[in-house]
N, C-alpha and C. Protein backbone atom coordinates (compact mmCIF):
# COMPACT_ATOMS: atom_id res chain seq x y z
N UNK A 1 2.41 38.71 0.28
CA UNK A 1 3.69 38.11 -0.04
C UNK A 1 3.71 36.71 0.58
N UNK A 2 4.44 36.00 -0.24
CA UNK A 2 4.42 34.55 0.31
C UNK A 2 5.95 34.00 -0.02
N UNK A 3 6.56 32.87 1.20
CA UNK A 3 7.80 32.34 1.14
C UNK A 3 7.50 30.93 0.94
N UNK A 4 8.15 30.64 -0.48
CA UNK A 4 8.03 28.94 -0.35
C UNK A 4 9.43 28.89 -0.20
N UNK A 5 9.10 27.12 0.46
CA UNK A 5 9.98 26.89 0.63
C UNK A 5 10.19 25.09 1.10
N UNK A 6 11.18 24.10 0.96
CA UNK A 6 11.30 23.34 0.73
C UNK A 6 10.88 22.14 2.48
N UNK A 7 10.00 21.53 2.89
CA UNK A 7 10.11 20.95 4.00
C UNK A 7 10.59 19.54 3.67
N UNK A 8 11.09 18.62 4.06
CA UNK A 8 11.31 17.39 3.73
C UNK A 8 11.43 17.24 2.14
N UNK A 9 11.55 18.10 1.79
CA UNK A 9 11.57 17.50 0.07
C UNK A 9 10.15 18.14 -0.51
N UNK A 10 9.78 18.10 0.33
CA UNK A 10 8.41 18.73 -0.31
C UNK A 10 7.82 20.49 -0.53
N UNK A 11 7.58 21.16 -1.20
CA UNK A 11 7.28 22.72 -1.14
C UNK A 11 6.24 22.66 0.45
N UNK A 12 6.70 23.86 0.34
CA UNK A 12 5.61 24.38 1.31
C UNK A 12 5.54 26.10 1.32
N UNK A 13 4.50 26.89 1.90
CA UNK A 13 4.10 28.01 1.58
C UNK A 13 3.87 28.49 2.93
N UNK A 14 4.00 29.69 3.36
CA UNK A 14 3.07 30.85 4.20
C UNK A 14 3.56 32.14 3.72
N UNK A 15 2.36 32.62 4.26
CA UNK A 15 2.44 34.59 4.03
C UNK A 15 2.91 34.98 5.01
N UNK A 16 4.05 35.96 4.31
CA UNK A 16 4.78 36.42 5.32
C UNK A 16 4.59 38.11 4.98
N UNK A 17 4.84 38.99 5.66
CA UNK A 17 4.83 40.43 5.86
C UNK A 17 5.52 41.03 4.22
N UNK A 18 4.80 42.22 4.18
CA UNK A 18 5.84 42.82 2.58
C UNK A 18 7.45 42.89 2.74
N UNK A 19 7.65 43.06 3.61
CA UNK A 19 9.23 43.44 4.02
C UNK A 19 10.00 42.02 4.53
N UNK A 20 9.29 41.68 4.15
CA UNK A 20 10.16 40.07 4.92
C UNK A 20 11.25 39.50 3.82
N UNK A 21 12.72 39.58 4.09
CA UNK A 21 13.43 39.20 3.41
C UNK A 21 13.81 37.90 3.41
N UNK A 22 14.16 36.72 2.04
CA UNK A 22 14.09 35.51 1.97
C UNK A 22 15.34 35.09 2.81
N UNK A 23 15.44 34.42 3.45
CA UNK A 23 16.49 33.18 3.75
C UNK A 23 16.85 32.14 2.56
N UNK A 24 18.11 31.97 2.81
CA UNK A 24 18.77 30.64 1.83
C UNK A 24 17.80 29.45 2.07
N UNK A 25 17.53 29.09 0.55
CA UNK A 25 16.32 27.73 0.47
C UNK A 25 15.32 28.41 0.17
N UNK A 26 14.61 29.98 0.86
CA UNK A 26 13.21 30.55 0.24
C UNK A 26 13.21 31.04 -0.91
N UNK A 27 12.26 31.38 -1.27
CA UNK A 27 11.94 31.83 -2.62
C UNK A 27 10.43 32.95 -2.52
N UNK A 28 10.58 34.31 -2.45
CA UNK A 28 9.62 34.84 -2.36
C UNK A 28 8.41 35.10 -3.59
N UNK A 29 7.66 35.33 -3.21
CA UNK A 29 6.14 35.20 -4.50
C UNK A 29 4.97 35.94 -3.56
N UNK A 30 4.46 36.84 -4.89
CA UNK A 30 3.77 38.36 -4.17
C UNK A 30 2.02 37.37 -4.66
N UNK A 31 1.93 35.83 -4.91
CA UNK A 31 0.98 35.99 -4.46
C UNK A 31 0.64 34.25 -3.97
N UNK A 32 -0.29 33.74 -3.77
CA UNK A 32 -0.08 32.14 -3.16
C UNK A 32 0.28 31.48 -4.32
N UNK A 33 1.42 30.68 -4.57
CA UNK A 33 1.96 29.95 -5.31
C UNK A 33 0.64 29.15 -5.81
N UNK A 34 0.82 28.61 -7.22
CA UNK A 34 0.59 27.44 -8.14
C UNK A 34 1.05 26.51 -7.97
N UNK A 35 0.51 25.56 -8.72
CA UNK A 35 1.44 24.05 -8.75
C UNK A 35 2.07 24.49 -10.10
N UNK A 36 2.19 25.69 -11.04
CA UNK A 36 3.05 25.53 -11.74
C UNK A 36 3.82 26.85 -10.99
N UNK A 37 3.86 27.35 -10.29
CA UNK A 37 4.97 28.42 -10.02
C UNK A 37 5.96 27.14 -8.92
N UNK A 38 5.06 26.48 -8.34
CA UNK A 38 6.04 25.53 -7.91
C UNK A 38 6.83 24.30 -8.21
N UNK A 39 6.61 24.53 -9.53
CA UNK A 39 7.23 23.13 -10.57
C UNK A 39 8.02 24.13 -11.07
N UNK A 40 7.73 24.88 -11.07
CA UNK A 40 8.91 26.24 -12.05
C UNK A 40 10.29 26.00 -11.12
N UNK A 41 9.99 26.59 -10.03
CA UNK A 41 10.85 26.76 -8.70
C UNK A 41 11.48 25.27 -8.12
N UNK A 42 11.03 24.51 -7.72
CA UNK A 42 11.18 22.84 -7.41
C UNK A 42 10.74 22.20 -8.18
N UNK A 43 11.22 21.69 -9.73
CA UNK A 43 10.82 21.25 -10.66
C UNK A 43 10.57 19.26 -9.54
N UNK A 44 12.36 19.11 -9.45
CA UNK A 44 12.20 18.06 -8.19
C UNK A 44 11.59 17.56 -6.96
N UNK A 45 11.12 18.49 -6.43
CA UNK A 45 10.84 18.50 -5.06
C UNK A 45 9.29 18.01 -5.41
N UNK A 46 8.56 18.93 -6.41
CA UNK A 46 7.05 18.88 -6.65
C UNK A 46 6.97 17.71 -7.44
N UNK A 47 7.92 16.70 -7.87
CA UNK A 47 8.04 15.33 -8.67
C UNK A 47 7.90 14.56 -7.44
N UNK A 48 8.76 14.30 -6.66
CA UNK A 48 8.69 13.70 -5.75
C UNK A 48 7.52 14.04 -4.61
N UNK A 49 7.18 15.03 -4.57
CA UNK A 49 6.03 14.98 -3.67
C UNK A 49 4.48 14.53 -4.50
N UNK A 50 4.23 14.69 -5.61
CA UNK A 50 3.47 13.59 -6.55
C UNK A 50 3.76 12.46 -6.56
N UNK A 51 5.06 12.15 -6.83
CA UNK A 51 5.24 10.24 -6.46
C UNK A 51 4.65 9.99 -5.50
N UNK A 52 5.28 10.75 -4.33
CA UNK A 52 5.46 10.14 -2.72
C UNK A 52 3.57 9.89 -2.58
N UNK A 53 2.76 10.92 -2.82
CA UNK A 53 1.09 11.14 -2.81
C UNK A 53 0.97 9.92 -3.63
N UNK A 54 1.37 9.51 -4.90
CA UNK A 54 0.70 8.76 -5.90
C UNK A 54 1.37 6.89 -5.21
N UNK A 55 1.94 7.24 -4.38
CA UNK A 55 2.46 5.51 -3.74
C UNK A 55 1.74 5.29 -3.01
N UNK A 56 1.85 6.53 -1.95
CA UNK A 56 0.73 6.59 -0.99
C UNK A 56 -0.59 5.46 -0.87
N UNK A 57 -1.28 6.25 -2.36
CA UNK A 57 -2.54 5.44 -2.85
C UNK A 57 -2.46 4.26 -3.06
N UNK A 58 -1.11 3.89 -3.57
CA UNK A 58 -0.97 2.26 -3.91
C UNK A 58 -1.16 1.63 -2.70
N UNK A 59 -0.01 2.39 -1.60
CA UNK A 59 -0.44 1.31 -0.37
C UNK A 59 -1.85 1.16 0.41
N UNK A 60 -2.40 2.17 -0.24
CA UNK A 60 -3.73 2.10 0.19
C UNK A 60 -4.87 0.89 -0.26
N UNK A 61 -4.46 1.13 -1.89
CA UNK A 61 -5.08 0.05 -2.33
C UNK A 61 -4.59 -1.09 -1.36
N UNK A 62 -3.80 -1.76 -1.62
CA UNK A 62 -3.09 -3.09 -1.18
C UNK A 62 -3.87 -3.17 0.05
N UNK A 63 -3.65 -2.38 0.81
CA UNK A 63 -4.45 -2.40 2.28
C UNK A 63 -5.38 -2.69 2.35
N UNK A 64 -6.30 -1.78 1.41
CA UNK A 64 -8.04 -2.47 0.95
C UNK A 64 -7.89 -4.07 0.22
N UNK A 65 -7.09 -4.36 -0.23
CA UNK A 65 -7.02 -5.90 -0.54
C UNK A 65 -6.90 -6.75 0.22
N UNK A 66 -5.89 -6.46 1.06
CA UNK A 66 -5.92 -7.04 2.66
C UNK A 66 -7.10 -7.38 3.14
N UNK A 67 -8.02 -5.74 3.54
CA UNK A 67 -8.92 -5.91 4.57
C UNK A 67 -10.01 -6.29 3.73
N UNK A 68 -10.20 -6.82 2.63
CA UNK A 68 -11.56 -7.15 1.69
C UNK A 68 -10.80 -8.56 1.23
N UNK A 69 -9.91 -9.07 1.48
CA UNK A 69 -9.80 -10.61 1.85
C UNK A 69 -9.86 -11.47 0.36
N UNK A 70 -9.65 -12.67 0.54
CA UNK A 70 -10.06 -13.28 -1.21
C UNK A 70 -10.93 -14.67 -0.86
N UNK A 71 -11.53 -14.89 -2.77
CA UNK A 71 -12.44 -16.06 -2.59
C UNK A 71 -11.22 -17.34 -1.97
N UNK A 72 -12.02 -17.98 -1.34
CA UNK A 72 -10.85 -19.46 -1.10
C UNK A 72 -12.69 -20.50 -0.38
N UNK A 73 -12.41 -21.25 -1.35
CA UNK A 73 -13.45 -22.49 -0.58
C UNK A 73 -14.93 -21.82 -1.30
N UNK A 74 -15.07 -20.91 -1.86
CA UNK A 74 -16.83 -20.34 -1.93
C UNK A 74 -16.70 -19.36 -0.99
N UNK A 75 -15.90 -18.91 -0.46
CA UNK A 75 -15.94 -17.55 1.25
C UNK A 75 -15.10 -17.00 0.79
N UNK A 76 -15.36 -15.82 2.09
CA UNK A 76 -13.70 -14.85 1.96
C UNK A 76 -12.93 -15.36 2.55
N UNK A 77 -11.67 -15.50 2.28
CA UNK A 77 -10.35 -15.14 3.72
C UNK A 77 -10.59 -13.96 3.72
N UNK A 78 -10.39 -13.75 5.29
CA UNK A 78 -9.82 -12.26 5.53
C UNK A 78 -8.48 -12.30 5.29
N UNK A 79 -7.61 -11.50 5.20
CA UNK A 79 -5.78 -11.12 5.25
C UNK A 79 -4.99 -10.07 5.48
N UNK A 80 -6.22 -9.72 6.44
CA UNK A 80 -5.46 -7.85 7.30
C UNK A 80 -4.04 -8.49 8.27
N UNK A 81 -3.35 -7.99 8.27
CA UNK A 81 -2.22 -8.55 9.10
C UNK A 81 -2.14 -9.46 10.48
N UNK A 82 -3.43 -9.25 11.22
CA UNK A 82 -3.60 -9.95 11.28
C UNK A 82 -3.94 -11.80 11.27
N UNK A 83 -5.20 -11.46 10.51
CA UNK A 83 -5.12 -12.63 9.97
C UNK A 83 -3.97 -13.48 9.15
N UNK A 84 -3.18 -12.62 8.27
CA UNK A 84 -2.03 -13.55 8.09
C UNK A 84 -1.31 -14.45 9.21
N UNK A 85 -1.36 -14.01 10.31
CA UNK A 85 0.00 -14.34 11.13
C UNK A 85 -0.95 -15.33 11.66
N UNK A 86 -2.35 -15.45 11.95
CA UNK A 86 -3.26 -16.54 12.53
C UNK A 86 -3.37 -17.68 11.21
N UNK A 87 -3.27 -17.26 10.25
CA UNK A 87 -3.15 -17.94 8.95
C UNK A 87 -1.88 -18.88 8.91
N UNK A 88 -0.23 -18.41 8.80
CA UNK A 88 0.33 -18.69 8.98
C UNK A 88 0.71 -20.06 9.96
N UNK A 89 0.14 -19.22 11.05
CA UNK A 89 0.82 -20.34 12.39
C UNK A 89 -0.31 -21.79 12.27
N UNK A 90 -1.34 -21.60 11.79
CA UNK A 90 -2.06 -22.97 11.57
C UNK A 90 -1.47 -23.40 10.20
N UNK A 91 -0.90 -22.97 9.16
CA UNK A 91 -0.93 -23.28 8.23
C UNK A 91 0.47 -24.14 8.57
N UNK A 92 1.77 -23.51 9.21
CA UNK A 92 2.39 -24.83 10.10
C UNK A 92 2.42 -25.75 10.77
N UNK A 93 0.93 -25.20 11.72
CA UNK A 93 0.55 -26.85 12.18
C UNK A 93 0.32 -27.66 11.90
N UNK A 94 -0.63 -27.23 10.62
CA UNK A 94 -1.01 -28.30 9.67
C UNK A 94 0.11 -29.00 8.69
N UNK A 95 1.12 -27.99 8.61
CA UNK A 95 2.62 -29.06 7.71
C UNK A 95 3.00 -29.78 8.94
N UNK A 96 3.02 -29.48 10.19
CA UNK A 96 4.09 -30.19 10.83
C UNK A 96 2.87 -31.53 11.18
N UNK A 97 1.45 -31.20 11.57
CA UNK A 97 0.89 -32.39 11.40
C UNK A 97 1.00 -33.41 10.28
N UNK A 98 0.90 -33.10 9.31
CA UNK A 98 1.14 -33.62 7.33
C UNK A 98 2.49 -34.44 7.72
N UNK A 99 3.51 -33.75 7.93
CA UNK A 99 4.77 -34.12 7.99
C UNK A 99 4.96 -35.68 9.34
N UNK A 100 4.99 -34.98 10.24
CA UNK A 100 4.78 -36.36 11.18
C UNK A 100 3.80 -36.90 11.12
N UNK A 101 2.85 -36.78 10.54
CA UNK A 101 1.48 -37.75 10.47
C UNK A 101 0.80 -37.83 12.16
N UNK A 102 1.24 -36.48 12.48
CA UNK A 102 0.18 -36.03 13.14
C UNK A 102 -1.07 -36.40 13.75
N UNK A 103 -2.10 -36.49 14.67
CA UNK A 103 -3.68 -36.54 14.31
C UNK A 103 -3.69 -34.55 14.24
N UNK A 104 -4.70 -34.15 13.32
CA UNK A 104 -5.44 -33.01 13.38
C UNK A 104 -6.69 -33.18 13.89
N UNK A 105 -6.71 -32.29 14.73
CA UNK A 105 -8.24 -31.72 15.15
C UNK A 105 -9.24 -32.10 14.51
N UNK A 106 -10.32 -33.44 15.18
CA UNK A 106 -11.55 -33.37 14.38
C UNK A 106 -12.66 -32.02 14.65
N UNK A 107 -12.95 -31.98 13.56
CA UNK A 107 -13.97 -30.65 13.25
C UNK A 107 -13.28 -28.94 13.08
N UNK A 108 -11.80 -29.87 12.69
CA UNK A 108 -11.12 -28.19 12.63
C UNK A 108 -12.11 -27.37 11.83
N UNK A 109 -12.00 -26.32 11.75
CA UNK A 109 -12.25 -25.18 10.66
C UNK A 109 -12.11 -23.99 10.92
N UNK A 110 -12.20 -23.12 9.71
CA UNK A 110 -11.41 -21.58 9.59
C UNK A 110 -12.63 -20.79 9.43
N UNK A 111 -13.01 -19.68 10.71
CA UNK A 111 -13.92 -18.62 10.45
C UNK A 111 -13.61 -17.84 9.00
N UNK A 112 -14.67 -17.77 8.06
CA UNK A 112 -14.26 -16.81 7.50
C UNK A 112 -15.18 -15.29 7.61
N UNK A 113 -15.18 -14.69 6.97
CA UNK A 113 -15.12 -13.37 6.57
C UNK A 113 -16.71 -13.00 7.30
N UNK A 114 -17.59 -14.18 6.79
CA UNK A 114 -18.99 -14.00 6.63
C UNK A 114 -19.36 -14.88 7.93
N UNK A 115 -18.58 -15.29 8.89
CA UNK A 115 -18.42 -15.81 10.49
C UNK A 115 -19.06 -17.52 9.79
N UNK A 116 -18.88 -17.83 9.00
CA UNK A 116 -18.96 -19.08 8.93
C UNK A 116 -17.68 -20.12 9.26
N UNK A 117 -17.87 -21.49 9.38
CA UNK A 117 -16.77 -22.32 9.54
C UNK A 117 -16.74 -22.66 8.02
N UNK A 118 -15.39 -23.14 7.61
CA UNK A 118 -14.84 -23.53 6.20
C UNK A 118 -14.28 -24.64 6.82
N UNK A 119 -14.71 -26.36 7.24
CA UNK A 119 -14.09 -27.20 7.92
C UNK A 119 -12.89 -27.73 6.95
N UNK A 120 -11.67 -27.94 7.49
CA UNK A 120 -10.23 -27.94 7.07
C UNK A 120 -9.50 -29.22 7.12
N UNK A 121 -9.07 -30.02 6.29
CA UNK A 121 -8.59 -30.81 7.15
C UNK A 121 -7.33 -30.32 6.91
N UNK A 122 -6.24 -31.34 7.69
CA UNK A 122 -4.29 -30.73 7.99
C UNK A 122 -3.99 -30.40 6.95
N UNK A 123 -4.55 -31.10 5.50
CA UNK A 123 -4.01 -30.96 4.30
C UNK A 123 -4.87 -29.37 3.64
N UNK A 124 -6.05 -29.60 3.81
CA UNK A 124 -6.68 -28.63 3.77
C UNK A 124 -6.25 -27.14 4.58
N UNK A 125 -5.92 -27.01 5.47
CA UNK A 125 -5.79 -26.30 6.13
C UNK A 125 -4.39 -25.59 5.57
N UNK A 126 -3.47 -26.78 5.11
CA UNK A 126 -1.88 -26.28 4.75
C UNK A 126 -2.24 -25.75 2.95
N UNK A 127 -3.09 -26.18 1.88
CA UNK A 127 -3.71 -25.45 0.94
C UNK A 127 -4.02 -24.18 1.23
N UNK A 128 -5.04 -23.81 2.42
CA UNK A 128 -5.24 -22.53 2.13
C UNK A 128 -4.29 -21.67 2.46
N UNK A 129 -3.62 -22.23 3.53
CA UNK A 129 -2.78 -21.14 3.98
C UNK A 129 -1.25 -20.95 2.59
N UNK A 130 -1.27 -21.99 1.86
CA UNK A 130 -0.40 -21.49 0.85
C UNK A 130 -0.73 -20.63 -0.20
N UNK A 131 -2.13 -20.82 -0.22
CA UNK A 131 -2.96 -19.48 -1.44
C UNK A 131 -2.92 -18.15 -0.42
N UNK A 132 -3.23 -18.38 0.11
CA UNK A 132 -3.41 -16.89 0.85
C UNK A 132 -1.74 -16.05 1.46
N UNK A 133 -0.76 -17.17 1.14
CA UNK A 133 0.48 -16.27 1.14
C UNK A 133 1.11 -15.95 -0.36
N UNK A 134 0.47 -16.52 -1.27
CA UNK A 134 0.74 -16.43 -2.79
C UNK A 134 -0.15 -15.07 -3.13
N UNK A 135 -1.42 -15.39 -2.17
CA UNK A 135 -2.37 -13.77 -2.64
C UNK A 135 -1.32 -12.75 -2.21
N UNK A 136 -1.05 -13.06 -0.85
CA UNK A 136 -0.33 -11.75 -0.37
C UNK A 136 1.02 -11.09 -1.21
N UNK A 137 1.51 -12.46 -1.47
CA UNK A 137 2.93 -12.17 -1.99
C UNK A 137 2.48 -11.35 -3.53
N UNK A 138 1.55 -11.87 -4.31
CA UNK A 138 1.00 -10.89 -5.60
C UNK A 138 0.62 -9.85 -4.86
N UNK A 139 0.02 -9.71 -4.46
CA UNK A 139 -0.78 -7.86 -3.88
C UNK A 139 0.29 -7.24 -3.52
N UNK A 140 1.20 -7.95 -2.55
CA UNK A 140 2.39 -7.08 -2.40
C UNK A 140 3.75 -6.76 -3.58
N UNK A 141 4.14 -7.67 -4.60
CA UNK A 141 4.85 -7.18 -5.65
C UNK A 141 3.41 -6.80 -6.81
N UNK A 142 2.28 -6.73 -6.71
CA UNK A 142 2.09 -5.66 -7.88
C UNK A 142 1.82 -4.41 -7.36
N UNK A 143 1.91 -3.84 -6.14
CA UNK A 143 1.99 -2.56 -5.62
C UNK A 143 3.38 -1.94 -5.63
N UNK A 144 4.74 -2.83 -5.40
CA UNK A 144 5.70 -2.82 -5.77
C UNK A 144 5.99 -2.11 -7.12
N UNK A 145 5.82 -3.09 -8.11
CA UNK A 145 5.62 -2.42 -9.40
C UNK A 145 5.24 -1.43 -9.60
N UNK A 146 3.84 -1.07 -9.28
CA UNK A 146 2.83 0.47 -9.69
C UNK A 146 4.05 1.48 -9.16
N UNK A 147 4.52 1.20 -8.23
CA UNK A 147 5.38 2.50 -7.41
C UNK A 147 7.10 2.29 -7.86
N UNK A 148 7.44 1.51 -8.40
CA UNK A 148 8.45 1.53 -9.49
C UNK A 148 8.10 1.96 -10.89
N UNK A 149 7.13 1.85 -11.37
CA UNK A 149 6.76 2.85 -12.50
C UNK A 149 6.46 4.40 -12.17
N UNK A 150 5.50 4.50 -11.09
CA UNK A 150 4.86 5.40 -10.89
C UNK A 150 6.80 6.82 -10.54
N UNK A 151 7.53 5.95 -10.28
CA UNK A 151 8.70 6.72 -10.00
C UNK A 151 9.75 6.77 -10.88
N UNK A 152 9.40 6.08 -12.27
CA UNK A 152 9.87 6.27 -13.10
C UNK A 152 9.38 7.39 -14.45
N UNK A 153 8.22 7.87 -13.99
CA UNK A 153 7.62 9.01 -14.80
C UNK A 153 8.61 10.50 -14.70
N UNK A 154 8.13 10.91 -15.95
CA UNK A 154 8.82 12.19 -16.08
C UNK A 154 8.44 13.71 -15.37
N UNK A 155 6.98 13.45 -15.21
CA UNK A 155 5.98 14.87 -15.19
C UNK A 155 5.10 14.86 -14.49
N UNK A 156 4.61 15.44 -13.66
CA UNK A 156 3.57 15.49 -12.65
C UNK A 156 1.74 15.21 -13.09
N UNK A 157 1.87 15.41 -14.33
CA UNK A 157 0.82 15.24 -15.27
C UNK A 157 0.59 13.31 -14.94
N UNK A 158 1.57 12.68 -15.62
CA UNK A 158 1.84 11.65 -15.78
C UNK A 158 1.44 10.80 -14.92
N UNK A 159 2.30 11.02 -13.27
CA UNK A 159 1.92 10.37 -12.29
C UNK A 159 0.87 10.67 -11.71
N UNK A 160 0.33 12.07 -11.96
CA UNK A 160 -1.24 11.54 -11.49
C UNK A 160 -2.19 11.16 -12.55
N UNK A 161 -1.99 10.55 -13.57
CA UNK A 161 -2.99 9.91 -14.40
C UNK A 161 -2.78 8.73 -14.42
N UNK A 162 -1.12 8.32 -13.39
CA UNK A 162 -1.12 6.95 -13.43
C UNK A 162 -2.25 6.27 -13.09
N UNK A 163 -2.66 4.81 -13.90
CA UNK A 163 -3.70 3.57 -13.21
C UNK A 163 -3.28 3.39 -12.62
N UNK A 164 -3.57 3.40 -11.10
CA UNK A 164 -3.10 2.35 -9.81
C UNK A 164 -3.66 1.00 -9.69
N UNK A 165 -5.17 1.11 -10.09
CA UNK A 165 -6.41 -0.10 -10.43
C UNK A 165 -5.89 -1.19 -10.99
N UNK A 166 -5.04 -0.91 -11.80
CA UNK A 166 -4.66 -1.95 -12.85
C UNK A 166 -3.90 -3.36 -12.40
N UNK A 167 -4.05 -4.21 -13.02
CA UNK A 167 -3.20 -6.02 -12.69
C UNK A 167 -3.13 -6.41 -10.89
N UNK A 168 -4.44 -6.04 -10.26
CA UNK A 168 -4.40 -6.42 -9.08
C UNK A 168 -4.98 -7.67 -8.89
């Protein structure tokens, strides 16, 4: 005998004794539930716990986009969170140098991915750092998207055949 039953929104299962009577919220079943005895029972619950799994992956992707970085110059950027925020704060130095006319650093340059220097100048330096917040800002609204569709599906079928791969 087995009690499902609802944790956070999500089913959940154990075997419990023959004589074990259900509590409000269980649902008893004489043998280990299905994913269709539990779409029968939590048509909702088993929707949302497929979304919640199928976003999951999105943020996963995105993450791997992060940590696998983009072309800029012939190299990678890296753009694990890190690196954004080291990205960022030069990419102001370099406006506020641009802006007051500054001197920049002779021989600046940006390690990239492959431990090489990419030498930068202020202007240079304020270019990349505006592509690489335009990368971020795409990677982050088309994962957005996937998981606004992916939660607009009807059927558990559906959302896991969603493409996540797609328009990255």
């Amino acid at each position: 005998m087995f009690k499902v039953y609802l944790v956070d929104g999500t089913p959940s299962w154990e075997r419990v004794p023959a004589d074990y009577e259900a509590h409000p919220g269980e649902v008893l079943l004489p043998e280990s539930p299905t994913l269709d005895d539990l779409g029968a029972r939590f048509p909702d619950a088993v929707m949302a716990a497929a979304a919640k799994e199928r976003c999951r992956a999105v943020d996963e992707l995105r993450e791997a986009k992060f940590a696998t970085g983009m072309d800029y110059g012939g190299k990678v950027l890296q753009l694990r969170d890190v690196d954004q925020q080291r990205i960022i704060a030069a990419g102001a130095q370099a406006k506020f140098a641009l802006i007051t006319q500054s001197p920049w650093p002779e021989g600046f340059g940006w390690i990239m991915a492959d431990n090489t220097l990419l030498p930068l100048s202020a202007a240079g330096m304020s270019a990349m750092a505006d592509a690489a917040a335009s990368q971020v800002q795409a990677w982050i609204f088309t994962g957005h998207a996937h998981k606004q569709e992916i939660r607009a599906l009807t059927d558990v079928a559906s959302i896991e055949a969603y493409d996540i791969e797609s328009g990255w």
